[in-house]
N, C-alpha and C. Protein backbone atom coordinates (compact mmCIF):
# COMPACT_ATOMS: atom_id res chain seq x y z
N UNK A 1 64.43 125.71 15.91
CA UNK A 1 63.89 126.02 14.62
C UNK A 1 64.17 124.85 13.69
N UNK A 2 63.33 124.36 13.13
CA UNK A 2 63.44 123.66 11.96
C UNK A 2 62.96 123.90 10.46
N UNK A 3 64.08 123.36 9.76
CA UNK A 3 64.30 124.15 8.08
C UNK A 3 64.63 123.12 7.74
N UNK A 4 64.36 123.28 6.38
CA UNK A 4 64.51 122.15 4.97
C UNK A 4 65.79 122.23 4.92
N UNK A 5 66.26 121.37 4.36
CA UNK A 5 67.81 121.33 3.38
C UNK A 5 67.83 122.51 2.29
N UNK A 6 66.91 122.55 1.31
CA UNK A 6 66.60 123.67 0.51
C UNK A 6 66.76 124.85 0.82
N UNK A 7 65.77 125.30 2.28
CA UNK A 7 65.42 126.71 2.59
C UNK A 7 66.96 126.91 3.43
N UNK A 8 67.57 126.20 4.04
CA UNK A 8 68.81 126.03 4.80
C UNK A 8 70.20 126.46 3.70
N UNK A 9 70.06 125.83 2.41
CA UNK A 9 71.52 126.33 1.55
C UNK A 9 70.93 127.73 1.33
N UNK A 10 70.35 128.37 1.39
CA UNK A 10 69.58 129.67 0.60
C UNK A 10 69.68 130.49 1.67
N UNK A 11 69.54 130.00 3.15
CA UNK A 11 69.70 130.80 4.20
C UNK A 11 70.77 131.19 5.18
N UNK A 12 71.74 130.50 4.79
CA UNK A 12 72.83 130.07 5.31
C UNK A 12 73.57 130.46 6.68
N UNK A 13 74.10 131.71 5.67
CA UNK A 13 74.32 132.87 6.27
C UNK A 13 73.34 133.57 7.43
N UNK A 14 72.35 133.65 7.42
CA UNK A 14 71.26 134.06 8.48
C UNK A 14 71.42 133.06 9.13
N UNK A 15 71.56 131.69 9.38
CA UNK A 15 71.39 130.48 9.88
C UNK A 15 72.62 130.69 11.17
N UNK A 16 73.46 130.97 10.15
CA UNK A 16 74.64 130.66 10.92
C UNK A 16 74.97 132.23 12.16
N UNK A 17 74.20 133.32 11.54
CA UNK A 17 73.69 134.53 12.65
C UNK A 17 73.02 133.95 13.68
N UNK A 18 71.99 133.08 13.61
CA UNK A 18 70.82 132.77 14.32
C UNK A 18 71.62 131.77 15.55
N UNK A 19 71.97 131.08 15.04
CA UNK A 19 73.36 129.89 15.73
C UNK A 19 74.31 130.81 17.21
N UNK A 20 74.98 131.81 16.41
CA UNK A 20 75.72 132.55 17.23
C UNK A 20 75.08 132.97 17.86
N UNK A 21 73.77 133.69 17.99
CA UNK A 21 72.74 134.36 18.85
C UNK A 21 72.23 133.16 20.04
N UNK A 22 72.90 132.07 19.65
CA UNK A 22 72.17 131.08 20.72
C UNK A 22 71.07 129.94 20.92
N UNK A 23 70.38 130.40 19.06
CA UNK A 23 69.43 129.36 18.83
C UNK A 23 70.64 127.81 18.16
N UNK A 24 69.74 126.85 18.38
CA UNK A 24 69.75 125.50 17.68
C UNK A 24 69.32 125.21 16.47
N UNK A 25 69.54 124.75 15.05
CA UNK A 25 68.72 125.08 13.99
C UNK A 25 68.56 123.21 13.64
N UNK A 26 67.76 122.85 13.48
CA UNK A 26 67.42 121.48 12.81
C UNK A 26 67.32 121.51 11.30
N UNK A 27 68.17 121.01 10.69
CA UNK A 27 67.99 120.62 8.96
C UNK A 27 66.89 119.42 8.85
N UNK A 28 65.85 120.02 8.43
CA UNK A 28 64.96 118.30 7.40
C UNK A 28 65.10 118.05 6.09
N UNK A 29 64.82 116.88 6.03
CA UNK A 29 65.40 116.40 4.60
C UNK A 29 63.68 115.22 4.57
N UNK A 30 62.59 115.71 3.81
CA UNK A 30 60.99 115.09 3.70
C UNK A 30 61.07 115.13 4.62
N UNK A 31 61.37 115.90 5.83
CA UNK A 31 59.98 115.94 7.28
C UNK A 31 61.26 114.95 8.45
N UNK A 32 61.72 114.18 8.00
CA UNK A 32 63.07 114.39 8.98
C UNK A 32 64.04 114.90 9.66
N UNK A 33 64.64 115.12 10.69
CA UNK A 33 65.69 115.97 11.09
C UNK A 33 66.58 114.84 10.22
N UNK A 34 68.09 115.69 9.89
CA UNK A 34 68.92 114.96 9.43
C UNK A 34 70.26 115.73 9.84
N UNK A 35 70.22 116.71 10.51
CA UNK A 35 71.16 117.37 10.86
C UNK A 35 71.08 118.26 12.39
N UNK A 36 71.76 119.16 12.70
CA UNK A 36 71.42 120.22 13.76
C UNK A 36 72.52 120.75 13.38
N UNK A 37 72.59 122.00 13.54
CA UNK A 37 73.37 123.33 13.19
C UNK A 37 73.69 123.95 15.28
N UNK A 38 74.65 124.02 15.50
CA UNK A 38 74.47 124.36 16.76
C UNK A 38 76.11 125.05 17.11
N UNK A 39 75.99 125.97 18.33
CA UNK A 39 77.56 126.31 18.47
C UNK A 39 78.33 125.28 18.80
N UNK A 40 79.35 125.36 18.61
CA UNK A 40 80.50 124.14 19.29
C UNK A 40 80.78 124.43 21.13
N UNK A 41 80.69 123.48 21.22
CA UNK A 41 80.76 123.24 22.85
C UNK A 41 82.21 123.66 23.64
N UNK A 42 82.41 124.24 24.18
CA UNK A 42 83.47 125.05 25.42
C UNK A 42 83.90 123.59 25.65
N UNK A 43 85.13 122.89 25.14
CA UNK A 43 85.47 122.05 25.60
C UNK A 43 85.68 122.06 27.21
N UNK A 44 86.52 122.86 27.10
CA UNK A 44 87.45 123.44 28.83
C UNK A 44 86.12 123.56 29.79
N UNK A 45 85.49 124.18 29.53
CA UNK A 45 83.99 124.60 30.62
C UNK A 45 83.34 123.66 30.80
N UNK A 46 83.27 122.81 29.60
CA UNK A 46 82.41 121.60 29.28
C UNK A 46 82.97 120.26 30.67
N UNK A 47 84.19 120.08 30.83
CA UNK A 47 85.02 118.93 31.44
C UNK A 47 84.69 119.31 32.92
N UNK A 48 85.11 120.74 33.56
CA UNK A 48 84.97 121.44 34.41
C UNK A 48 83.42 120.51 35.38
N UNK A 49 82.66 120.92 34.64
CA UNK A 49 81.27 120.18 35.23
C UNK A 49 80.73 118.90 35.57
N UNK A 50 82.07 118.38 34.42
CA UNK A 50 82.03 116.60 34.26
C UNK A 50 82.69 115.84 35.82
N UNK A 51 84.00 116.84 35.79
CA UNK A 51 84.43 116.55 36.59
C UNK A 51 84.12 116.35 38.54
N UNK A 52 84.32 115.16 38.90
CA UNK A 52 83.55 115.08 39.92
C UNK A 52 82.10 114.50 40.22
N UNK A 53 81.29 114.70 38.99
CA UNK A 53 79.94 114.45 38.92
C UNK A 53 79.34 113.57 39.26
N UNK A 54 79.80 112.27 39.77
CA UNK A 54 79.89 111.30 40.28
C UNK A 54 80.31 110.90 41.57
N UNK A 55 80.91 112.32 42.77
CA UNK A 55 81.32 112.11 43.61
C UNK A 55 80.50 111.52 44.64
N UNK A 56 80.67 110.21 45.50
CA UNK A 56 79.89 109.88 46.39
C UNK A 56 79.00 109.28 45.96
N UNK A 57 78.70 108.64 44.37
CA UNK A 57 77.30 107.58 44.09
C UNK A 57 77.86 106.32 43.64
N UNK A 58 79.38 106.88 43.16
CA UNK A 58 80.08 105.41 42.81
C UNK A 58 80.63 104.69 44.35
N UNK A 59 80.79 103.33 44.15
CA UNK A 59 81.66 103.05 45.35
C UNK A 59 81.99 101.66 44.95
N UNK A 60 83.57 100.98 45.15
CA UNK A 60 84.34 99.87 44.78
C UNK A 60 84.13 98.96 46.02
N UNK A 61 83.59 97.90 46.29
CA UNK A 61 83.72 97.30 47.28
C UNK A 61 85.02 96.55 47.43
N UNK A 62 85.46 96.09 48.65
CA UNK A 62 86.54 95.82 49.48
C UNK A 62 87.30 94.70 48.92
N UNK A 63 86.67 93.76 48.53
CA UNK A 63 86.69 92.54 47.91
C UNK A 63 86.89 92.66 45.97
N UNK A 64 86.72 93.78 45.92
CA UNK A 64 86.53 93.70 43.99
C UNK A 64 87.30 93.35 43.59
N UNK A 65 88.79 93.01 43.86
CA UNK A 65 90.13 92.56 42.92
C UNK A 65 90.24 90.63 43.71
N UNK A 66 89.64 90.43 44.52
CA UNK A 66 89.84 89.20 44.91
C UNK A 66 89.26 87.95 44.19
N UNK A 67 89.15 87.38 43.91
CA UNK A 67 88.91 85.88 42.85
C UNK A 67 88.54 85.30 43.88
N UNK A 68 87.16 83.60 43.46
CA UNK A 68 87.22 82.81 43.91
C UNK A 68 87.28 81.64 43.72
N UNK A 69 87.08 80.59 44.18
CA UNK A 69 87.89 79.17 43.95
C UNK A 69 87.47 79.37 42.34
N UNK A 70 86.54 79.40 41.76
CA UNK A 70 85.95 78.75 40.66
C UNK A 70 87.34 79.86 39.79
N UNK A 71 88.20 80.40 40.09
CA UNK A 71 89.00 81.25 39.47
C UNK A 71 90.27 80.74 39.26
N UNK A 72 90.66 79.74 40.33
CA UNK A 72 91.71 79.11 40.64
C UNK A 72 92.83 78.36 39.68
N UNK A 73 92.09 77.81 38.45
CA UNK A 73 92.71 77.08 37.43
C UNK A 73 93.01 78.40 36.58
N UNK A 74 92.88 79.30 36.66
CA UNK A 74 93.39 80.45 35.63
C UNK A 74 93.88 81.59 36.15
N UNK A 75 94.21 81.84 37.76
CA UNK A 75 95.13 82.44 37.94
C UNK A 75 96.74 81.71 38.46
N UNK A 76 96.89 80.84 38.18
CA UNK A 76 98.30 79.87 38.16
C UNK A 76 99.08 80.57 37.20
């Protein structure tokens, strides 16, 4: 849903019903978004999903900590 800045201080309260129910609310300010009104994110649940998410696409090759000659004058 998107709402003015105007119709948004006047609605507030309903806004912030609408929020808890699960919608997203966009503030415009002349035809811009300038805001979003939204629930706060489940930190804990949030990490849960993060975690791992990457298993098996990253990979360090064998060689990654080794230097070569052109390295030589600056690891002395």
């Amino acid at each position: 849903m998107n709402i003015s800045v105007a119709e948004a201080k006047a609605k507030f309260s309903e806004l912030i019903e609408r929020v808890e129910a699960g919608e997203e609310i966009v503030v415009t300010r002349d035809g811009k978004a300038v805001a979003t009104i939204a629930a706060p994110v489940d930190v804990a649940s949030s990490r849960q999903s993060i975690i791992g998410a990457m298993k098996g696409k990253v990979w360090i090759a064998d060689e990654f900590d080794e230097l070569g000659p052109e390295w030589d004058e600056y690891a002395k």
